[in-house]
PDB file of N, CA and C in Angstrom:
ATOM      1  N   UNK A   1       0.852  -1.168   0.000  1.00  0.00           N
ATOM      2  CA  UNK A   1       0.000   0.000   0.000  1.00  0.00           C
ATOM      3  C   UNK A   1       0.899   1.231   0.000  1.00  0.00           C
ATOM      4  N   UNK A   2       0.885   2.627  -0.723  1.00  0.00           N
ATOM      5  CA  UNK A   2       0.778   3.619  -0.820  1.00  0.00           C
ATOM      6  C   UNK A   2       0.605   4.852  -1.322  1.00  0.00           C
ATOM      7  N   UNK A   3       0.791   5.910  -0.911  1.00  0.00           N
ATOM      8  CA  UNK A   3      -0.293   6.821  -0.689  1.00  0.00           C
ATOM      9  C   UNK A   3       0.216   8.289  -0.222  1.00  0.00           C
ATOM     10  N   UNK A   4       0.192   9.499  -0.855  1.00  0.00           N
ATOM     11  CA  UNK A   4       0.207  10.487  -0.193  1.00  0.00           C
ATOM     12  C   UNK A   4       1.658  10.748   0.505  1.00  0.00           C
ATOM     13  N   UNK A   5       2.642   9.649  -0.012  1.00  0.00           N
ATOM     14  CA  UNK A   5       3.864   9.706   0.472  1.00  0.00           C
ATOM     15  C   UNK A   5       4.364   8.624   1.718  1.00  0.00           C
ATOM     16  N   UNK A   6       3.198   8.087   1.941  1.00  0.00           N
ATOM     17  CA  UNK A   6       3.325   7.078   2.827  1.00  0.00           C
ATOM     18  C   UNK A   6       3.632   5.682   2.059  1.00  0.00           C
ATOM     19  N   UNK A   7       4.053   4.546   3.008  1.00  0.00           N
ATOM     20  CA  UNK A   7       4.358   3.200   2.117  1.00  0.00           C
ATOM     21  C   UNK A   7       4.107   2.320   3.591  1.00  0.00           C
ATOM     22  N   UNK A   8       3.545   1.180   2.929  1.00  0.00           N
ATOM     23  CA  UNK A   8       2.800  -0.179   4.210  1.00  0.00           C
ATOM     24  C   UNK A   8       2.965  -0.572   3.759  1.00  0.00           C
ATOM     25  N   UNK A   9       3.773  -1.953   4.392  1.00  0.00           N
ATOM     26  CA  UNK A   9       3.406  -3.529   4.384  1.00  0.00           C
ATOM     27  C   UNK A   9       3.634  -4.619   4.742  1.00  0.00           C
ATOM     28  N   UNK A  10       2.791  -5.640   4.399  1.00  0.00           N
ATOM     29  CA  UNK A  10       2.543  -6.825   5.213  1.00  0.00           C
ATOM     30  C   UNK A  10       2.888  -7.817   4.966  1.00  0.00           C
ATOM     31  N   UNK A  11       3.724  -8.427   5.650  1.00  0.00           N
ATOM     32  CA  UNK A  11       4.794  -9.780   5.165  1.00  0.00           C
ATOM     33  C   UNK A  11       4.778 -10.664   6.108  1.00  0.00           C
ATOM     34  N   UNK A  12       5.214 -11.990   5.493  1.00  0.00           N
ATOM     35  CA  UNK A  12       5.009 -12.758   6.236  1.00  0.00           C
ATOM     36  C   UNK A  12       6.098 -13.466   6.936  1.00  0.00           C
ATOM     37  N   UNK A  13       6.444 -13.598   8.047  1.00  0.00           N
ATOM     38  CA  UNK A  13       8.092 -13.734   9.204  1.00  0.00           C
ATOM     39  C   UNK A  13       8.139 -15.018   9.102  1.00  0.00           C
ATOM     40  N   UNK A  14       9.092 -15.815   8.441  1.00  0.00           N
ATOM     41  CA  UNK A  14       9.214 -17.678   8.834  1.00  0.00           C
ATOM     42  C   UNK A  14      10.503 -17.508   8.980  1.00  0.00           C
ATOM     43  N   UNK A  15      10.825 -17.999  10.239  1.00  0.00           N
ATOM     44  CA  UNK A  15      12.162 -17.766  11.122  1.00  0.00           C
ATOM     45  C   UNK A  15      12.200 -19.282  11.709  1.00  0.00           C
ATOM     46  N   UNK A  16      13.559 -19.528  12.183  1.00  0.00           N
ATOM     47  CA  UNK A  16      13.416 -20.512  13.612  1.00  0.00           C
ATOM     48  C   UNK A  16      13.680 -19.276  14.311  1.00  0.00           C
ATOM     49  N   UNK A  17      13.565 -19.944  15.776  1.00  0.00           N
ATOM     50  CA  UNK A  17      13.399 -18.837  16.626  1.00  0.00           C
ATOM     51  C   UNK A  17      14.765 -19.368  17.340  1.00  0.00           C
ATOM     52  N   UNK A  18      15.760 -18.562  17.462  1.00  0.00           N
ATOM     53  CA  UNK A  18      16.959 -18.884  17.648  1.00  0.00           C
ATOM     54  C   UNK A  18      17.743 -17.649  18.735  1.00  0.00           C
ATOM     55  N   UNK A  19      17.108 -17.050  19.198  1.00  0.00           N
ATOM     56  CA  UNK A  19      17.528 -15.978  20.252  1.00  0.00           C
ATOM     57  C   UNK A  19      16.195 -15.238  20.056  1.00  0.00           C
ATOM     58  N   UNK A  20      17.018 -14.293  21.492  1.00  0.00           N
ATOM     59  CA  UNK A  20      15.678 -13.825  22.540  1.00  0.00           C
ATOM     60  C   UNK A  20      15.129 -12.841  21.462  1.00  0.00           C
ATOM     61  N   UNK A  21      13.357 -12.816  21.653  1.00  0.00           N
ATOM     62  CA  UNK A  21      12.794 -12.166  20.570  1.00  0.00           C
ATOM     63  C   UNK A  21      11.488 -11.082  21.639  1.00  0.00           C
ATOM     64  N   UNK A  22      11.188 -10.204  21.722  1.00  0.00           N
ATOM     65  CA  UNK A  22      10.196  -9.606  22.664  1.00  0.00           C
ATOM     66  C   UNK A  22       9.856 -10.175  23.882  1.00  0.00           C
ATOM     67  N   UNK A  23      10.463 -10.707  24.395  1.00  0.00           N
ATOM     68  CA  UNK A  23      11.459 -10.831  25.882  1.00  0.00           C
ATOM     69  C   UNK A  23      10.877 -12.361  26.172  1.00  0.00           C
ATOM     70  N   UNK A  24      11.065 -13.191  24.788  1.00  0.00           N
ATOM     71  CA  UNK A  24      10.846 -14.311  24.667  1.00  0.00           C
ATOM     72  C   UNK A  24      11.539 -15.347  24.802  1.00  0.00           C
ATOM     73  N   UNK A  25      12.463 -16.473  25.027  1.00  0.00           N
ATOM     74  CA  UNK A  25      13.266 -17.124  24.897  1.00  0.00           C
ATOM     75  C   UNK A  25      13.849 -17.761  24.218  1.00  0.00           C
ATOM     76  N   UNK A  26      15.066 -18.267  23.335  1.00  0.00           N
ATOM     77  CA  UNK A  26      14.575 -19.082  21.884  1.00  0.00           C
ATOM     78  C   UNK A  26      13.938 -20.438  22.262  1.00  0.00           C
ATOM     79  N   UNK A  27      13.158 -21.002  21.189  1.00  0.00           N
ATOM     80  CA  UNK A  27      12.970 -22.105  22.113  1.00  0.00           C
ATOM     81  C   UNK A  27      13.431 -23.494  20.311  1.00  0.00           C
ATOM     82  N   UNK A  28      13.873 -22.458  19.582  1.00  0.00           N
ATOM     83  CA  UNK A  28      14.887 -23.152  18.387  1.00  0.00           C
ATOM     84  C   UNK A  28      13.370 -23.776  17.681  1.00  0.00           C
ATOM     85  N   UNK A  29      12.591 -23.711  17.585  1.00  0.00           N
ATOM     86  CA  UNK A  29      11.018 -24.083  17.277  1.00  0.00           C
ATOM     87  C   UNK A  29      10.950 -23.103  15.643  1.00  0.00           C
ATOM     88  N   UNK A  30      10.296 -23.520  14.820  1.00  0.00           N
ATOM     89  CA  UNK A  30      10.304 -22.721  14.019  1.00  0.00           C
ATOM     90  C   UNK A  30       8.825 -22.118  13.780  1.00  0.00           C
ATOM     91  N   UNK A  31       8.630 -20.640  13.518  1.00  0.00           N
ATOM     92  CA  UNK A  31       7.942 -19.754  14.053  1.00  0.00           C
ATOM     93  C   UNK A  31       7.707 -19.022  12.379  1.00  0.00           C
ATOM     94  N   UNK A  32       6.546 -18.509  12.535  1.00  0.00           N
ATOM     95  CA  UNK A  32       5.531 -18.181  11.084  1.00  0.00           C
ATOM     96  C   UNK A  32       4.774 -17.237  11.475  1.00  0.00           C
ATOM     97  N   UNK A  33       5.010 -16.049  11.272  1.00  0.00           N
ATOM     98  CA  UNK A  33       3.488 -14.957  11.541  1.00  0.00           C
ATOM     99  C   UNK A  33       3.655 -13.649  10.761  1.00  0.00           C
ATOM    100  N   UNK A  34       2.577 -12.880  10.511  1.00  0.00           N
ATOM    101  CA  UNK A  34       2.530 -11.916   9.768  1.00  0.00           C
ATOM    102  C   UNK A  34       2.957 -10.565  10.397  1.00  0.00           C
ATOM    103  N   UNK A  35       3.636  -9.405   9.943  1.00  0.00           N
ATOM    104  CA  UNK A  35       4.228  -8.079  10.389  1.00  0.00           C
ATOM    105  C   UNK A  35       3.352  -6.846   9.275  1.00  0.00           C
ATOM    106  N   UNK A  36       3.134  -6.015  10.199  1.00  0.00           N
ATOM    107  CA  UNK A  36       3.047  -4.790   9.367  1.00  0.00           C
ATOM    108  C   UNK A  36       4.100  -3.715   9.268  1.00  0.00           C
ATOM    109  N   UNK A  37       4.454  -3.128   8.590  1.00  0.00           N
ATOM    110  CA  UNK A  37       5.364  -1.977   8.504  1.00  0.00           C
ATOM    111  C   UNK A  37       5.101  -0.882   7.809  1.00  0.00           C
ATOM    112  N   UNK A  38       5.097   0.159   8.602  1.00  0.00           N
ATOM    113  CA  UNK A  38       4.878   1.764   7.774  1.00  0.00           C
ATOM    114  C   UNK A  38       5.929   2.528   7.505  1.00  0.00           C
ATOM    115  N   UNK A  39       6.604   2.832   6.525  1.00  0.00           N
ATOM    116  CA  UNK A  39       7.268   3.811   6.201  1.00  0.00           C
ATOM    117  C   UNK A  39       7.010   5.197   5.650  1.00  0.00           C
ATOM    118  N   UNK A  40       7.081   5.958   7.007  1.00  0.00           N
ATOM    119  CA  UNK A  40       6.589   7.382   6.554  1.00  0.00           C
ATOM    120  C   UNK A  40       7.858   7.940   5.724  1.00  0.00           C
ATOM    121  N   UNK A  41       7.005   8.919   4.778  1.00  0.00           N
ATOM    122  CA  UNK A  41       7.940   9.603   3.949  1.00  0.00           C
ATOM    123  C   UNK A  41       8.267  11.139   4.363  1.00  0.00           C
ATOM    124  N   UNK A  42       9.570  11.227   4.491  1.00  0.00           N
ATOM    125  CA  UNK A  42      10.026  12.633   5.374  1.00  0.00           C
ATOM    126  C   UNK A  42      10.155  13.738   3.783  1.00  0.00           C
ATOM    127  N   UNK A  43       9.216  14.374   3.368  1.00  0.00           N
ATOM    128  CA  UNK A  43       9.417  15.021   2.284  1.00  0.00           C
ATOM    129  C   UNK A  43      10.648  15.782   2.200  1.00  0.00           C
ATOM    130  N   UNK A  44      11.015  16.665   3.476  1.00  0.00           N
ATOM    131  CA  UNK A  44      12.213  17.808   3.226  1.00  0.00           C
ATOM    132  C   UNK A  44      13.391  17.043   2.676  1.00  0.00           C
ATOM    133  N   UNK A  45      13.404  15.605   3.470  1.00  0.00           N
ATOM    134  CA  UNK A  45      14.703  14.731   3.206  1.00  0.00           C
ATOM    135  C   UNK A  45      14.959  13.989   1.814  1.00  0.00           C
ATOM    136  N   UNK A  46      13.133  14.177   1.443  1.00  0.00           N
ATOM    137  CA  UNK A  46      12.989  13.055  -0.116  1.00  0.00           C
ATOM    138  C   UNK A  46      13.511  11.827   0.539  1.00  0.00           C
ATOM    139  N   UNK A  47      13.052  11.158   1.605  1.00  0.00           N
ATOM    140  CA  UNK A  47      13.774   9.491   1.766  1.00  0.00           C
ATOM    141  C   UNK A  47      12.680   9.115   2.713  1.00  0.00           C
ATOM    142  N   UNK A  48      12.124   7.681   3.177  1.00  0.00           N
ATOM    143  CA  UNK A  48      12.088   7.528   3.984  1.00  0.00           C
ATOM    144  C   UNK A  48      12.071   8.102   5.363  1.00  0.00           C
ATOM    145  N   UNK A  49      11.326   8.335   6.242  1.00  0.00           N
ATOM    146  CA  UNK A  49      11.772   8.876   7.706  1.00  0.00           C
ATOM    147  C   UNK A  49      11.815   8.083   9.089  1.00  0.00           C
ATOM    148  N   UNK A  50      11.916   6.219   8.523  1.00  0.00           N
ATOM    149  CA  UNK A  50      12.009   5.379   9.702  1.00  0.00           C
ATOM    150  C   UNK A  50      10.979   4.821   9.440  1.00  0.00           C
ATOM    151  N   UNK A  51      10.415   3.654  10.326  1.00  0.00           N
ATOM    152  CA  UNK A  51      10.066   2.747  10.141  1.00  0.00           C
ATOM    153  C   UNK A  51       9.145   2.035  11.283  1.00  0.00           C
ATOM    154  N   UNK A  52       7.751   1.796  11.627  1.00  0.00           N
ATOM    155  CA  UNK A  52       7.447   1.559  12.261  1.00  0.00           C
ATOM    156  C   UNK A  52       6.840   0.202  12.335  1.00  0.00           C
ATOM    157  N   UNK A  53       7.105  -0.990  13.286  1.00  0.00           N
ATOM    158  CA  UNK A  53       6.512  -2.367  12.755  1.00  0.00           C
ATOM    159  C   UNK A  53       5.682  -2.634  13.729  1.00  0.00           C
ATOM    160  N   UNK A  54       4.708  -3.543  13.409  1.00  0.00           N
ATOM    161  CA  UNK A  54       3.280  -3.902  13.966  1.00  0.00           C
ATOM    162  C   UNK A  54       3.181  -5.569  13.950  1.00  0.00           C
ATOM    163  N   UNK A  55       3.267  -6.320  15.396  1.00  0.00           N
ATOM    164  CA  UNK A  55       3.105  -7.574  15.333  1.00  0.00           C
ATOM    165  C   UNK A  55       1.817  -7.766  15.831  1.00  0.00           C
ATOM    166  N   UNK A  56       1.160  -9.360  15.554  1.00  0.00           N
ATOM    167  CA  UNK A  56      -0.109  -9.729  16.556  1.00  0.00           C
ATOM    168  C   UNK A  56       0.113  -9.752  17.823  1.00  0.00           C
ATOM    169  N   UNK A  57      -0.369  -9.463  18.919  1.00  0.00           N
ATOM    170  CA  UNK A  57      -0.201  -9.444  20.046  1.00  0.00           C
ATOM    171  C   UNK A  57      -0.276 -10.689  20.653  1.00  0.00           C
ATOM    172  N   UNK A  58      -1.835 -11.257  20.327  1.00  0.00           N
ATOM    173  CA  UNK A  58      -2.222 -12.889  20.479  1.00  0.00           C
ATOM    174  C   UNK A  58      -0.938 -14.040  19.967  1.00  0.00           C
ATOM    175  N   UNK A  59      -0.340 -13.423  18.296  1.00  0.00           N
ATOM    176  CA  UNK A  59       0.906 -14.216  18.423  1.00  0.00           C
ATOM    177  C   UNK A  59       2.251 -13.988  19.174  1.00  0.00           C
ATOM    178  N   UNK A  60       2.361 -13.065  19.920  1.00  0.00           N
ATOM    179  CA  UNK A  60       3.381 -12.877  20.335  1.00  0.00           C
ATOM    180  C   UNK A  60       2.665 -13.367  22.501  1.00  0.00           C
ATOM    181  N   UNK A  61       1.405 -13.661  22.804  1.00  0.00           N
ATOM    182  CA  UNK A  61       1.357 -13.929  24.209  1.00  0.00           C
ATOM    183  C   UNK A  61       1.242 -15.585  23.750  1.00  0.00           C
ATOM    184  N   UNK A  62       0.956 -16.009  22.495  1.00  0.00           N
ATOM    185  CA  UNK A  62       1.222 -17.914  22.339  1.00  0.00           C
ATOM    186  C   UNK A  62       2.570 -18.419  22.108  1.00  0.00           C
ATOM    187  N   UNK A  63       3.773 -17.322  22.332  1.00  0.00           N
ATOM    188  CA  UNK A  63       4.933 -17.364  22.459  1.00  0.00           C
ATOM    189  C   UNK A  63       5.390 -17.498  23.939  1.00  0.00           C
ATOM    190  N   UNK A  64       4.565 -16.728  24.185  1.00  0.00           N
ATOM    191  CA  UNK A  64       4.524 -16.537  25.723  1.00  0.00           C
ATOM    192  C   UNK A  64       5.296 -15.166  26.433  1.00  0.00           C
ATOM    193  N   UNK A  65       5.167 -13.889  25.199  1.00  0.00           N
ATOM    194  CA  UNK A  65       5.328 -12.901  25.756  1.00  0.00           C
ATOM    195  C   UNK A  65       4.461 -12.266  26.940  1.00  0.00           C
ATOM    196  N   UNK A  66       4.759 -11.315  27.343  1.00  0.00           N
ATOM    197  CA  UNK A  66       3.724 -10.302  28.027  1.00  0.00           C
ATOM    198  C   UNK A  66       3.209  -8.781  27.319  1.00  0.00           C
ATOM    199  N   UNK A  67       2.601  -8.517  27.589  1.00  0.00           N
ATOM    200  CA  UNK A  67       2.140  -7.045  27.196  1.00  0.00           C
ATOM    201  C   UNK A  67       3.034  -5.938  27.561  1.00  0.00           C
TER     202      UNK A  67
END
């Protein structure tokens, strides 16, 4: 998706899980879930202005994170 100078999107993470991940443990298990990412566009700079990512919450407490 974008738009107005903005840029999103949604991909899909297939990792093993091999070190500590959102104060998770590895547990060397291999791990599958979807991310969002927004990249706002910093006009003065013409580039990118960083990057913001968005996980499921529900997949990240069947990991056995916390909030």
């Amino acid at each position: 998706m974008a738009s107005a100078g903005r840029s999103a999107r949604n991909r899909p993470i297939l990792r093993t899980h091999q070190g500590v991940w959102a104060g998770v443990a590895p547990s060397g298990g291999y791990v599958e879930f979807e991310v969002m990412i927004h990249f706002p566009w910093n006009p003065v700079a013409v580039k990118f202005g960083g990057e913001k990512v968005w996980v499921d919450r529900a997949m990240l407490a069947s990991l056995g994170a916390h909030p």
